[in-house]
PDB file of N, CA and C in Angstrom:
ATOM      1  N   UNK A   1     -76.667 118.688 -26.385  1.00  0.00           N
ATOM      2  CA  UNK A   1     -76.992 118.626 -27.796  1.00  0.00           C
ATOM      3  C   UNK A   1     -76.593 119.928 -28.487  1.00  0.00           C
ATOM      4  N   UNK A   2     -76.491 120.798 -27.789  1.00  0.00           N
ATOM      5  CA  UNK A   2     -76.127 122.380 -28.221  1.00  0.00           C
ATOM      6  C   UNK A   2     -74.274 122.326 -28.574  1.00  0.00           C
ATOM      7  N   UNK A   3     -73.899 121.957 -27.600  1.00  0.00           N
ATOM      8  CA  UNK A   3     -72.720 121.669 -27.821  1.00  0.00           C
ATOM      9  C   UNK A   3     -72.182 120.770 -29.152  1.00  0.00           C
ATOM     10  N   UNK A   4     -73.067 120.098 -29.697  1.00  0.00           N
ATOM     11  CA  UNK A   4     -73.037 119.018 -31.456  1.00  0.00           C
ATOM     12  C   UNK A   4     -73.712 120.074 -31.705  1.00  0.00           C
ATOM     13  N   UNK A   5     -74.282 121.085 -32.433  1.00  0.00           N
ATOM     14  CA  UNK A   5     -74.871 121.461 -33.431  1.00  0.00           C
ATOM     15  C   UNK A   5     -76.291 122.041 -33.532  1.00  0.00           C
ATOM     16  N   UNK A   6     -76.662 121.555 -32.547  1.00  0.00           N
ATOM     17  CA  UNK A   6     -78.628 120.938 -32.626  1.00  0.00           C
ATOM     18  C   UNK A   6     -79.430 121.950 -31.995  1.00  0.00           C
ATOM     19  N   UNK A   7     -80.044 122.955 -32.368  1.00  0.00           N
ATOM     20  CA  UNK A   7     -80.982 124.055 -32.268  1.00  0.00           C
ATOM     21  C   UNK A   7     -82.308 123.483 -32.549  1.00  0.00           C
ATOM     22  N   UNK A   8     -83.361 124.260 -32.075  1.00  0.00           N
ATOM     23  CA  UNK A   8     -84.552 123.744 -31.798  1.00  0.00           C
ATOM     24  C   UNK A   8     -84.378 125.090 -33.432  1.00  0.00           C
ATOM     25  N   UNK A   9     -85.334 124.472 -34.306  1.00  0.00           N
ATOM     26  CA  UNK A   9     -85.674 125.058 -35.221  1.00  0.00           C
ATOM     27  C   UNK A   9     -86.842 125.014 -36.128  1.00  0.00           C
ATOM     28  N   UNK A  10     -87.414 125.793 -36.886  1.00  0.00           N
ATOM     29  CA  UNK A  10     -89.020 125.539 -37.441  1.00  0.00           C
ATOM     30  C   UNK A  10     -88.610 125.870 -38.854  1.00  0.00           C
ATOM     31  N   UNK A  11     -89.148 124.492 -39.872  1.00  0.00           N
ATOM     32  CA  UNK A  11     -89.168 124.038 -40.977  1.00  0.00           C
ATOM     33  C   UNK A  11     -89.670 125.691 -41.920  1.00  0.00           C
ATOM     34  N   UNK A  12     -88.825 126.064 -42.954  1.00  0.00           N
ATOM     35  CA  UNK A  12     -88.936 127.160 -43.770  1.00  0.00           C
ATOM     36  C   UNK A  12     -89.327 126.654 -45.333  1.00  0.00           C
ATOM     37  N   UNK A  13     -90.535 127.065 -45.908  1.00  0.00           N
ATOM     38  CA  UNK A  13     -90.578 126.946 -46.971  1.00  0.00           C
ATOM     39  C   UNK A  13     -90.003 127.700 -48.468  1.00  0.00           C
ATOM     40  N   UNK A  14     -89.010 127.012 -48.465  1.00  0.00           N
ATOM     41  CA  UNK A  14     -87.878 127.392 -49.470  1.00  0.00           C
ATOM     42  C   UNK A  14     -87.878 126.839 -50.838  1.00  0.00           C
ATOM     43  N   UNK A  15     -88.172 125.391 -50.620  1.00  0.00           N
ATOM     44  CA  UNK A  15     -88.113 124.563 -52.195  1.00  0.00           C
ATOM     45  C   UNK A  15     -89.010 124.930 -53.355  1.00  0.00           C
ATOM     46  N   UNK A  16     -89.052 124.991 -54.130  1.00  0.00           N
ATOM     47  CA  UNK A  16     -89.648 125.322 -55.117  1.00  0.00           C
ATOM     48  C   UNK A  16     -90.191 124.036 -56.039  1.00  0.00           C
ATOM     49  N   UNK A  17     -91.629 124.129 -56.399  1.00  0.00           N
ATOM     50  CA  UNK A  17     -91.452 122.703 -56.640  1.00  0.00           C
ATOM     51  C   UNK A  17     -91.862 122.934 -58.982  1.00  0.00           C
ATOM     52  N   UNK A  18     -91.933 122.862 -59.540  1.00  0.00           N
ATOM     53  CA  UNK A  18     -91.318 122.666 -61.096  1.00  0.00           C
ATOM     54  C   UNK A  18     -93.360 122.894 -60.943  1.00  0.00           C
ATOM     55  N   UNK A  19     -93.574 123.390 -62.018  1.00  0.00           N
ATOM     56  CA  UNK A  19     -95.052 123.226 -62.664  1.00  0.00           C
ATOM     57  C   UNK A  19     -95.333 122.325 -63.358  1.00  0.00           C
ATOM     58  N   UNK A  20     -96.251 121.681 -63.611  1.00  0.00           N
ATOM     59  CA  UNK A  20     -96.968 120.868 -64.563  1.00  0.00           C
ATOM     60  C   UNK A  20     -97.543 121.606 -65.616  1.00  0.00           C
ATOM     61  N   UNK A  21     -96.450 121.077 -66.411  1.00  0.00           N
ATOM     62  CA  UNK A  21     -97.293 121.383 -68.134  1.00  0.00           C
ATOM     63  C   UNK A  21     -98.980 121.388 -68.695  1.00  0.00           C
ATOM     64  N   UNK A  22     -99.648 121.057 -68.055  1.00  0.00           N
ATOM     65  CA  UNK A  22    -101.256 121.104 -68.299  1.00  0.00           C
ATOM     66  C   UNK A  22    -101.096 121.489 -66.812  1.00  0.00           C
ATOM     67  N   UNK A  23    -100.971 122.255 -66.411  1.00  0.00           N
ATOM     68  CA  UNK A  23    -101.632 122.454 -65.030  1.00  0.00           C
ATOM     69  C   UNK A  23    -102.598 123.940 -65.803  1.00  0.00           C
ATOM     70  N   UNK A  24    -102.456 124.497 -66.414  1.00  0.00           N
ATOM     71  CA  UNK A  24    -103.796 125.673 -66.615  1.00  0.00           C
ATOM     72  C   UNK A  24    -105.279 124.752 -67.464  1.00  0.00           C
ATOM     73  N   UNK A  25    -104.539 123.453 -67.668  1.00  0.00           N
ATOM     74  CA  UNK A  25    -105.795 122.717 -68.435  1.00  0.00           C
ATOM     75  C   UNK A  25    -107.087 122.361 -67.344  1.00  0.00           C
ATOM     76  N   UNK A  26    -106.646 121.956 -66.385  1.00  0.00           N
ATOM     77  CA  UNK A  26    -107.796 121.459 -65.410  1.00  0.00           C
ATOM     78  C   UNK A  26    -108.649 123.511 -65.540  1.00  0.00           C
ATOM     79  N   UNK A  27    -108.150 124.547 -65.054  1.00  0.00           N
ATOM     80  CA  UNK A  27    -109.093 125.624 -64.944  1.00  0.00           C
ATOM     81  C   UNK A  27    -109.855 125.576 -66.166  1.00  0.00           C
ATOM     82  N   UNK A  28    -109.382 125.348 -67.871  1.00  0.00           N
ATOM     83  CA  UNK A  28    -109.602 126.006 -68.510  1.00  0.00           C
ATOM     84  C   UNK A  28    -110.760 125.235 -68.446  1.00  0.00           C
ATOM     85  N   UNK A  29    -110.641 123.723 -68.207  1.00  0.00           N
ATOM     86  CA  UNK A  29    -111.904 122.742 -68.045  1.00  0.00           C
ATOM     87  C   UNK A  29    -113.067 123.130 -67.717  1.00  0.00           C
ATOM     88  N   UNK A  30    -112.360 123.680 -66.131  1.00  0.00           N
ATOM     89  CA  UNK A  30    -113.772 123.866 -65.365  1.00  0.00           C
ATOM     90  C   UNK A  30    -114.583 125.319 -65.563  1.00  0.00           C
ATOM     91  N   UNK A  31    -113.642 126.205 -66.476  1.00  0.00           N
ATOM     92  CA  UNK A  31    -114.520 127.513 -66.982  1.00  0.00           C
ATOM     93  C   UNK A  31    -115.502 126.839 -67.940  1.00  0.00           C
ATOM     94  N   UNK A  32    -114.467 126.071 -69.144  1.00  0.00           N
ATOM     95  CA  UNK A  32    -116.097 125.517 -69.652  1.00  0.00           C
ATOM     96  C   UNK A  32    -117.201 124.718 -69.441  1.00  0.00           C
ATOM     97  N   UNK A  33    -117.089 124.051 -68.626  1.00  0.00           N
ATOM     98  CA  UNK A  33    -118.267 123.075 -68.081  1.00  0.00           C
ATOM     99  C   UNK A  33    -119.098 124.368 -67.384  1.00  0.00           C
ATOM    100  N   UNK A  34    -118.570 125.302 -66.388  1.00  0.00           N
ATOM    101  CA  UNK A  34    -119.261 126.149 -66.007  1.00  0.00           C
ATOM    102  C   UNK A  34    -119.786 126.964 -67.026  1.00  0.00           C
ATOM    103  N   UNK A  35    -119.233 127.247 -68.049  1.00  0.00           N
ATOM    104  CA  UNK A  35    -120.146 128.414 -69.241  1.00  0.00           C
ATOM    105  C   UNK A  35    -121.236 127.503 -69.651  1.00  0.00           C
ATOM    106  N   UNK A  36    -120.906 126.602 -70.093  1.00  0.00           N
ATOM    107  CA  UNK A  36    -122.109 125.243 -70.805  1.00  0.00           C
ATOM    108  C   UNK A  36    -123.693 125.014 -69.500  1.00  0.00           C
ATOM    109  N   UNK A  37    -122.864 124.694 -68.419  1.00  0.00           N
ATOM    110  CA  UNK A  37    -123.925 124.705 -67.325  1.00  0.00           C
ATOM    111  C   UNK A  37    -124.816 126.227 -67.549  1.00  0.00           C
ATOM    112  N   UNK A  38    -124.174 126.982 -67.673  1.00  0.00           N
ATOM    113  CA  UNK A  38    -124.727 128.667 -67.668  1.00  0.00           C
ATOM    114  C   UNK A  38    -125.845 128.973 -68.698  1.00  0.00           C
ATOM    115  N   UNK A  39    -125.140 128.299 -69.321  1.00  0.00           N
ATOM    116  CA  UNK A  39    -126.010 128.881 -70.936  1.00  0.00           C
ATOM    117  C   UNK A  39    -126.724 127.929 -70.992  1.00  0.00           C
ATOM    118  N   UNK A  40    -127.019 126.732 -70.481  1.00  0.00           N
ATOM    119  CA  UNK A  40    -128.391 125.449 -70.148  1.00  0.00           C
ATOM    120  C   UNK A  40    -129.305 126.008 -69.490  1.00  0.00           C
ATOM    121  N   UNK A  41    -128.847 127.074 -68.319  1.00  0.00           N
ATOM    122  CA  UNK A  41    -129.799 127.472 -67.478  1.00  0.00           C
ATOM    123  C   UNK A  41    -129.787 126.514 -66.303  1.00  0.00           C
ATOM    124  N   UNK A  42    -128.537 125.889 -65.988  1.00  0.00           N
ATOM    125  CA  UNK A  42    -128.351 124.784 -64.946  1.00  0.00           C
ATOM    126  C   UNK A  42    -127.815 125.935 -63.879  1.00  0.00           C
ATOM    127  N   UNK A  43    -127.463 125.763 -62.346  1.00  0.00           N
ATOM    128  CA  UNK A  43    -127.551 126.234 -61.215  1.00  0.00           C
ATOM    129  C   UNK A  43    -125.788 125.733 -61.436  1.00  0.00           C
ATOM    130  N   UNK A  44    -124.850 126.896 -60.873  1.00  0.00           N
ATOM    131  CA  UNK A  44    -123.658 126.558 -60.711  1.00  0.00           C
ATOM    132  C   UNK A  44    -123.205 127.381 -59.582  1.00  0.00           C
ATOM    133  N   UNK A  45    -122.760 126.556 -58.234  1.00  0.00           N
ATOM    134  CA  UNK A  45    -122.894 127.222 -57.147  1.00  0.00           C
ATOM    135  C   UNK A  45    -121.011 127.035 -56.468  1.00  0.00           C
ATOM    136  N   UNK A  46    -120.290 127.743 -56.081  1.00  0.00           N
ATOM    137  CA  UNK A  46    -119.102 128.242 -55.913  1.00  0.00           C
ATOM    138  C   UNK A  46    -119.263 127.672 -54.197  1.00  0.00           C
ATOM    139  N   UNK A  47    -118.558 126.913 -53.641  1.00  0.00           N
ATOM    140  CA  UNK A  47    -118.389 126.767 -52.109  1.00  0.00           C
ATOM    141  C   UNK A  47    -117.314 126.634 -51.759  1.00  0.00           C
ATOM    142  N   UNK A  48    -117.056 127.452 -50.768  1.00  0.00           N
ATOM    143  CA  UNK A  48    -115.796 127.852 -50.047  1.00  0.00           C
ATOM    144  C   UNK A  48    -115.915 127.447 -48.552  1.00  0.00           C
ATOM    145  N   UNK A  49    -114.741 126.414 -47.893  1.00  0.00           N
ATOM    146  CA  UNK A  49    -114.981 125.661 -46.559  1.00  0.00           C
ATOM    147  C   UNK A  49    -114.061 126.769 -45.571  1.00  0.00           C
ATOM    148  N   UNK A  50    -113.921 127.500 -44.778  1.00  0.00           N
ATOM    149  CA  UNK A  50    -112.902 128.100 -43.919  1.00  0.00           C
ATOM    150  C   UNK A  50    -112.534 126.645 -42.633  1.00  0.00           C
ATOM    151  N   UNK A  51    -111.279 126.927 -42.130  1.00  0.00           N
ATOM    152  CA  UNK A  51    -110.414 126.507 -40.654  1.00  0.00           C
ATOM    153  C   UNK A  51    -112.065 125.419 -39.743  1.00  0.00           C
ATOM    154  N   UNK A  52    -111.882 124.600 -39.365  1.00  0.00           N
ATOM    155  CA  UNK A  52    -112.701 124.143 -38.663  1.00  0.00           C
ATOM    156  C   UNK A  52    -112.696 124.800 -37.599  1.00  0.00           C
ATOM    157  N   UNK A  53    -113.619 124.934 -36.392  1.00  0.00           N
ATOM    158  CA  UNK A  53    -113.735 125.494 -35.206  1.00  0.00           C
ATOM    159  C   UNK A  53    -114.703 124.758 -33.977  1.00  0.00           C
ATOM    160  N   UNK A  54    -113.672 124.694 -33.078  1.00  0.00           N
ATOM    161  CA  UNK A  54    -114.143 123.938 -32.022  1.00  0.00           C
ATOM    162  C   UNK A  54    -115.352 124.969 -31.383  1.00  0.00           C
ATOM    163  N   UNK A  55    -116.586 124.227 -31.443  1.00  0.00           N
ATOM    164  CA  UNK A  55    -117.810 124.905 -30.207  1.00  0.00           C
ATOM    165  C   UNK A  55    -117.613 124.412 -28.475  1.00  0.00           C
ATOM    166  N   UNK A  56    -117.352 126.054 -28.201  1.00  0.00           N
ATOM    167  CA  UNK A  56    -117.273 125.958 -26.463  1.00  0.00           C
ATOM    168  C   UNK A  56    -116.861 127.155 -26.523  1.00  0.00           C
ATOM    169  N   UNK A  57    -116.434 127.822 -25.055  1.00  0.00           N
ATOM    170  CA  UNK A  57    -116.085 128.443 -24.479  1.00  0.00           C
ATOM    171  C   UNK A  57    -114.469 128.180 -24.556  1.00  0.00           C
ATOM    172  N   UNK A  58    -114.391 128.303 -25.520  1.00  0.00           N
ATOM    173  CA  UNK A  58    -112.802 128.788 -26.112  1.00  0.00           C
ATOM    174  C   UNK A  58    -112.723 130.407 -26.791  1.00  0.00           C
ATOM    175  N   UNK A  59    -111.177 130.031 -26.319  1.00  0.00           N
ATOM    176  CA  UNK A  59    -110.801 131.822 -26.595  1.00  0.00           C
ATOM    177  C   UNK A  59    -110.255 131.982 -27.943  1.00  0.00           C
ATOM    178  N   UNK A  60    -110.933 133.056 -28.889  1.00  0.00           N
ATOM    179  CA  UNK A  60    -111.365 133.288 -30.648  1.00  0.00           C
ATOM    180  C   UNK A  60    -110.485 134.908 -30.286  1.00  0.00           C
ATOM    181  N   UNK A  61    -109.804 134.790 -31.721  1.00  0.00           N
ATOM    182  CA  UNK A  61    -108.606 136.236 -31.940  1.00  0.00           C
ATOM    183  C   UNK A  61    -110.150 137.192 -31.986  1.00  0.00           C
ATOM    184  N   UNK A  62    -109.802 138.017 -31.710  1.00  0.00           N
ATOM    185  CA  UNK A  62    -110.798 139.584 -32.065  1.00  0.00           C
ATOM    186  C   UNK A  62    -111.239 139.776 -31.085  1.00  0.00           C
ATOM    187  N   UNK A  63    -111.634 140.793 -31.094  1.00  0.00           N
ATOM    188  CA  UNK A  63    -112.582 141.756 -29.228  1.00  0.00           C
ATOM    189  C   UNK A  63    -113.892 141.616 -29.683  1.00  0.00           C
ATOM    190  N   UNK A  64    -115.019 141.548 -28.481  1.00  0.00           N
ATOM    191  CA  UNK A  64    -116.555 141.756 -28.379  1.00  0.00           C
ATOM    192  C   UNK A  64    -116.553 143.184 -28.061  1.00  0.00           C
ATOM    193  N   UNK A  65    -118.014 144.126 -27.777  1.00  0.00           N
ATOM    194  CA  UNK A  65    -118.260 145.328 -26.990  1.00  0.00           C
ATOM    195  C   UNK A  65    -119.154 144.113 -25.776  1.00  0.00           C
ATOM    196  N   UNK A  66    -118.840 144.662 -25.072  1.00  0.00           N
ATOM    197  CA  UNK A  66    -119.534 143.937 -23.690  1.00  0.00           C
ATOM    198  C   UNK A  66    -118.988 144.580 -22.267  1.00  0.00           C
ATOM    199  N   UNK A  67    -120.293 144.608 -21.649  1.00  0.00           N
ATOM    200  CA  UNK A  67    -120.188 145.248 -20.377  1.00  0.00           C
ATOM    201  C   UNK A  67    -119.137 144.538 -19.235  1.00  0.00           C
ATOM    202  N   UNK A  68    -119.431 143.379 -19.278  1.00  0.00           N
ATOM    203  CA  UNK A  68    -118.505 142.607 -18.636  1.00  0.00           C
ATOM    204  C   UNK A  68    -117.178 141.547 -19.225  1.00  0.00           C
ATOM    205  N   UNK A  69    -116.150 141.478 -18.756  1.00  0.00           N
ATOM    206  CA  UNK A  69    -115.074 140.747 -19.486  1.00  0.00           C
ATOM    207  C   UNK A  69    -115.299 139.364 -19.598  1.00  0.00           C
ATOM    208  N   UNK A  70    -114.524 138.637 -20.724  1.00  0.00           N
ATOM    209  CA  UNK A  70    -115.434 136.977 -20.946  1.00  0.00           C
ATOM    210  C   UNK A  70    -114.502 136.708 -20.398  1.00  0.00           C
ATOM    211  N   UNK A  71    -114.521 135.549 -19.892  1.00  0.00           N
ATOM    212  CA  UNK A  71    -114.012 134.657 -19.214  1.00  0.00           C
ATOM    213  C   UNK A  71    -113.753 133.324 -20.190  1.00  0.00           C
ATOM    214  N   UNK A  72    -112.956 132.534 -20.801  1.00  0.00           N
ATOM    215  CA  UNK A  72    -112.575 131.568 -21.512  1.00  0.00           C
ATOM    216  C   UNK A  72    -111.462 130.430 -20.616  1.00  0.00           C
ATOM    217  N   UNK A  73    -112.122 129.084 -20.954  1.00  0.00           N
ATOM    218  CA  UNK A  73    -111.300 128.290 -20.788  1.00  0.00           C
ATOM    219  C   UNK A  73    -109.622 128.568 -20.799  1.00  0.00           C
ATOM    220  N   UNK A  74    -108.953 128.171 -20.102  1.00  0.00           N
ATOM    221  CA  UNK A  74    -107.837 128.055 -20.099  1.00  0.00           C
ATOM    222  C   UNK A  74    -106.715 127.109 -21.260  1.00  0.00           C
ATOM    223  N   UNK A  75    -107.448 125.916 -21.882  1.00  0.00           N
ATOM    224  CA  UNK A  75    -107.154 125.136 -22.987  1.00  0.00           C
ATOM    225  C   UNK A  75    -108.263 124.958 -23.719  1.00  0.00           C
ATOM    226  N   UNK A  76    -107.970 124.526 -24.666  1.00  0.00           N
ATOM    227  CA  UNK A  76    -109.280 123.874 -25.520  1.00  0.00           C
ATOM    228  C   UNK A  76    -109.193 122.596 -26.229  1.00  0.00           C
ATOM    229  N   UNK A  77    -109.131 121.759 -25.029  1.00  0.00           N
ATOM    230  CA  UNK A  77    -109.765 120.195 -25.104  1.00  0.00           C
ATOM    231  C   UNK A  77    -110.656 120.024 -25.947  1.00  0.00           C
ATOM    232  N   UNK A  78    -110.372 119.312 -26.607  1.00  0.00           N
ATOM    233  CA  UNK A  78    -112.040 118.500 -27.693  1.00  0.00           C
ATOM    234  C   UNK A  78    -112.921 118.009 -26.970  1.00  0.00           C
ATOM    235  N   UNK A  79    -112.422 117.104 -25.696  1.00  0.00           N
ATOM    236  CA  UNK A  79    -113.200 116.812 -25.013  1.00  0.00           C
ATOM    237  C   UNK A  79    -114.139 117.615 -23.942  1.00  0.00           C
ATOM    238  N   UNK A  80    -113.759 118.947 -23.978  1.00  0.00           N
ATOM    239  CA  UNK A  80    -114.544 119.940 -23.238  1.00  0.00           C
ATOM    240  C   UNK A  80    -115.671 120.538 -24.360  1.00  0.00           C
ATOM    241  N   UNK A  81    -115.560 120.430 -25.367  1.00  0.00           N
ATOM    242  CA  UNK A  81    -115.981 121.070 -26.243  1.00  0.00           C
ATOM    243  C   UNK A  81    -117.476 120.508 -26.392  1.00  0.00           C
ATOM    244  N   UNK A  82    -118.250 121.357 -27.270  1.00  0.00           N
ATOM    245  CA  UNK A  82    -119.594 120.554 -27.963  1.00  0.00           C
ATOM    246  C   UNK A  82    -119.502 120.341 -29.211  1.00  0.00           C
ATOM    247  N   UNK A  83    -118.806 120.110 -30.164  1.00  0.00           N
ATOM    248  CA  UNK A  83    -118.332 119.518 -31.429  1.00  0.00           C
ATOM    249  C   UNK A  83    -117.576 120.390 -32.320  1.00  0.00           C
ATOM    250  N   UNK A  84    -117.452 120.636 -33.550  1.00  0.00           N
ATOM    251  CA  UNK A  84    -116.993 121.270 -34.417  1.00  0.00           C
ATOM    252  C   UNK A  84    -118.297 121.597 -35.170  1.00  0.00           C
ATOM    253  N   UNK A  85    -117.352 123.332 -35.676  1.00  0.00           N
ATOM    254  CA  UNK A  85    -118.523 123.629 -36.816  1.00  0.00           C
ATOM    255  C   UNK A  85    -117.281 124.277 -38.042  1.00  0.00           C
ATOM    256  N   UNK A  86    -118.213 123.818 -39.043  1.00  0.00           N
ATOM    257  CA  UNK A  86    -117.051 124.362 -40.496  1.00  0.00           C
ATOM    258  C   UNK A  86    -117.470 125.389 -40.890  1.00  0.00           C
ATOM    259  N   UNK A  87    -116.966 126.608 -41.014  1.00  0.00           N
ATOM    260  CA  UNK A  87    -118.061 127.830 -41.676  1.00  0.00           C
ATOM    261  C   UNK A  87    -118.100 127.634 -43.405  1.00  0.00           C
ATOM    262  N   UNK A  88    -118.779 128.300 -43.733  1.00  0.00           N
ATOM    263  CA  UNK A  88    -118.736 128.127 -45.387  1.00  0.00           C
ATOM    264  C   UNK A  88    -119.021 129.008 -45.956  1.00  0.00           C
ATOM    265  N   UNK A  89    -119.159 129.267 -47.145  1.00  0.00           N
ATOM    266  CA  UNK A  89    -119.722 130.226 -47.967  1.00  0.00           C
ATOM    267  C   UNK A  89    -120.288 129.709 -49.491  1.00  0.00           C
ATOM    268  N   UNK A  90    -121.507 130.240 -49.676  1.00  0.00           N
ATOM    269  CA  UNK A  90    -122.091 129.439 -51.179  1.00  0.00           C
ATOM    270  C   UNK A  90    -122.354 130.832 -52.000  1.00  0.00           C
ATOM    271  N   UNK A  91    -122.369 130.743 -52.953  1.00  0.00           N
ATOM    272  CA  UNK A  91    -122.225 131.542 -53.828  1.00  0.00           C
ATOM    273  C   UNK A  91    -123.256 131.140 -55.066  1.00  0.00           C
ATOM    274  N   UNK A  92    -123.793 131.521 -55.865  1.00  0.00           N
ATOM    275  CA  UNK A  92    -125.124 131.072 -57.129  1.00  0.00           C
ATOM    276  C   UNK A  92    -124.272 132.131 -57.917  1.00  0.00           C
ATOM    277  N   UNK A  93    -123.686 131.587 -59.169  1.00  0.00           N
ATOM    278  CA  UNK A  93    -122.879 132.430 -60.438  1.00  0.00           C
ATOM    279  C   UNK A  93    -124.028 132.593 -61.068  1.00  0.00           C
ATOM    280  N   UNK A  94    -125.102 131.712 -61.007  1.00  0.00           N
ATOM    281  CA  UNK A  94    -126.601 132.218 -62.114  1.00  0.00           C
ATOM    282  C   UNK A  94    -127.333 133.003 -61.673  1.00  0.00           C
ATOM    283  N   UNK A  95    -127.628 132.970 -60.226  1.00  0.00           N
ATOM    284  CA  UNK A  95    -128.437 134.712 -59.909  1.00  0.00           C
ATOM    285  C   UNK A  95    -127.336 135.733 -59.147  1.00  0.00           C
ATOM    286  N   UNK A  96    -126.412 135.439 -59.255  1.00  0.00           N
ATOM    287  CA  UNK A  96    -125.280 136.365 -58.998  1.00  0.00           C
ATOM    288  C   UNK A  96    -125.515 136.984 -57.469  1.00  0.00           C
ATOM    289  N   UNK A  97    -125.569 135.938 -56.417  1.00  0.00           N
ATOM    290  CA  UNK A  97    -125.843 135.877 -54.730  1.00  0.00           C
ATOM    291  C   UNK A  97    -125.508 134.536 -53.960  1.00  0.00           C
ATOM    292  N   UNK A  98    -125.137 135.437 -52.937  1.00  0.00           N
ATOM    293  CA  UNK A  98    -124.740 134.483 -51.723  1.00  0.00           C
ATOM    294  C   UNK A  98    -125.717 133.733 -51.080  1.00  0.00           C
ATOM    295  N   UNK A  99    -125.062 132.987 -50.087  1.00  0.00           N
ATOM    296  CA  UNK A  99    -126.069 132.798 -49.276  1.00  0.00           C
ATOM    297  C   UNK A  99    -126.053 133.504 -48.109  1.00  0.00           C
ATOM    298  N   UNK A 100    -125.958 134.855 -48.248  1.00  0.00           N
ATOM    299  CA  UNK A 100    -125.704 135.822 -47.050  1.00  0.00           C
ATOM    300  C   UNK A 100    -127.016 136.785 -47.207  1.00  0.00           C
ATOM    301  N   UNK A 101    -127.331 136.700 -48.892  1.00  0.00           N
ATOM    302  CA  UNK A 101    -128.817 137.191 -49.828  1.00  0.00           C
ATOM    303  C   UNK A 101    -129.439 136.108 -49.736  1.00  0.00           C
ATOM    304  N   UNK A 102    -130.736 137.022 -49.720  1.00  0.00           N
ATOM    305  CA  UNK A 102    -132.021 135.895 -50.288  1.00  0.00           C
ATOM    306  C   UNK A 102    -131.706 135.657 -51.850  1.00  0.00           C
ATOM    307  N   UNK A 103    -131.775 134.599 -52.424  1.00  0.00           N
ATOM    308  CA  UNK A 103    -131.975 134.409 -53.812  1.00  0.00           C
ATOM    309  C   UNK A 103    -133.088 133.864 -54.123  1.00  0.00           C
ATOM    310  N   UNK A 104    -133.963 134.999 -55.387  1.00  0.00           N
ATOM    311  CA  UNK A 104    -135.227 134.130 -55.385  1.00  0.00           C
ATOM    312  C   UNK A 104    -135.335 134.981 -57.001  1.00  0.00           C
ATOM    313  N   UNK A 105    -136.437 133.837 -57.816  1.00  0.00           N
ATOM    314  CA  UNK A 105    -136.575 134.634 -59.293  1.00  0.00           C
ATOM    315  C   UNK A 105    -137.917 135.185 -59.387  1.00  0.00           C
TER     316      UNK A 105
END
């Protein structure tokens, strides 16, 4: 196949794709529904989903401090696993805190 042409190769994002003429309309939307919610005194809360992540003894980028070296599976089968977890993040724009803070009035 080398001999015709044919290299093993990985897809480059090059194309450019044209904007949509109201495409700043959907934000400008949702700033105002959020100011209106604000100034009601309604709760407007910001959530952010990160990468799903398989639970087990799978091997995660970054180092521990630990006395002894971990030991990790060799693959990471779903079926070895104990399910998925999604991390998240919530955010309250009306008391201006995470859910990493207590929020309380």
């Amino acid at each position: 196949m080398r001999q015709q042409g044919f290299h093993r190769r990985k897809a480059q994002k090059a194309k450019t794709m044209k904007q949509h003429v109201d495409r700043n309309a959907q934000f400008e939307k949702l700033a105002q529904l959020k100011q209106d919610y604000l100034d009601k005194g309604k709760p407007v809360l910001s959530i952010d989903t990160k990468k799903k992540e398989q639970l087990g003894n799978y091997f995660r980028d970054g180092v521990t401090d630990s006395a002894e070296p971990a030991t990790v599976n060799d693959h990471d089968f779903p079926s070895n696993g104990h399910g998925k977890l999604i991390p998240h993040g919530i955010y309250d724009l009306k008391n201006n805190c995470s859910n990493r803070v207590r929020c309380c009035d």
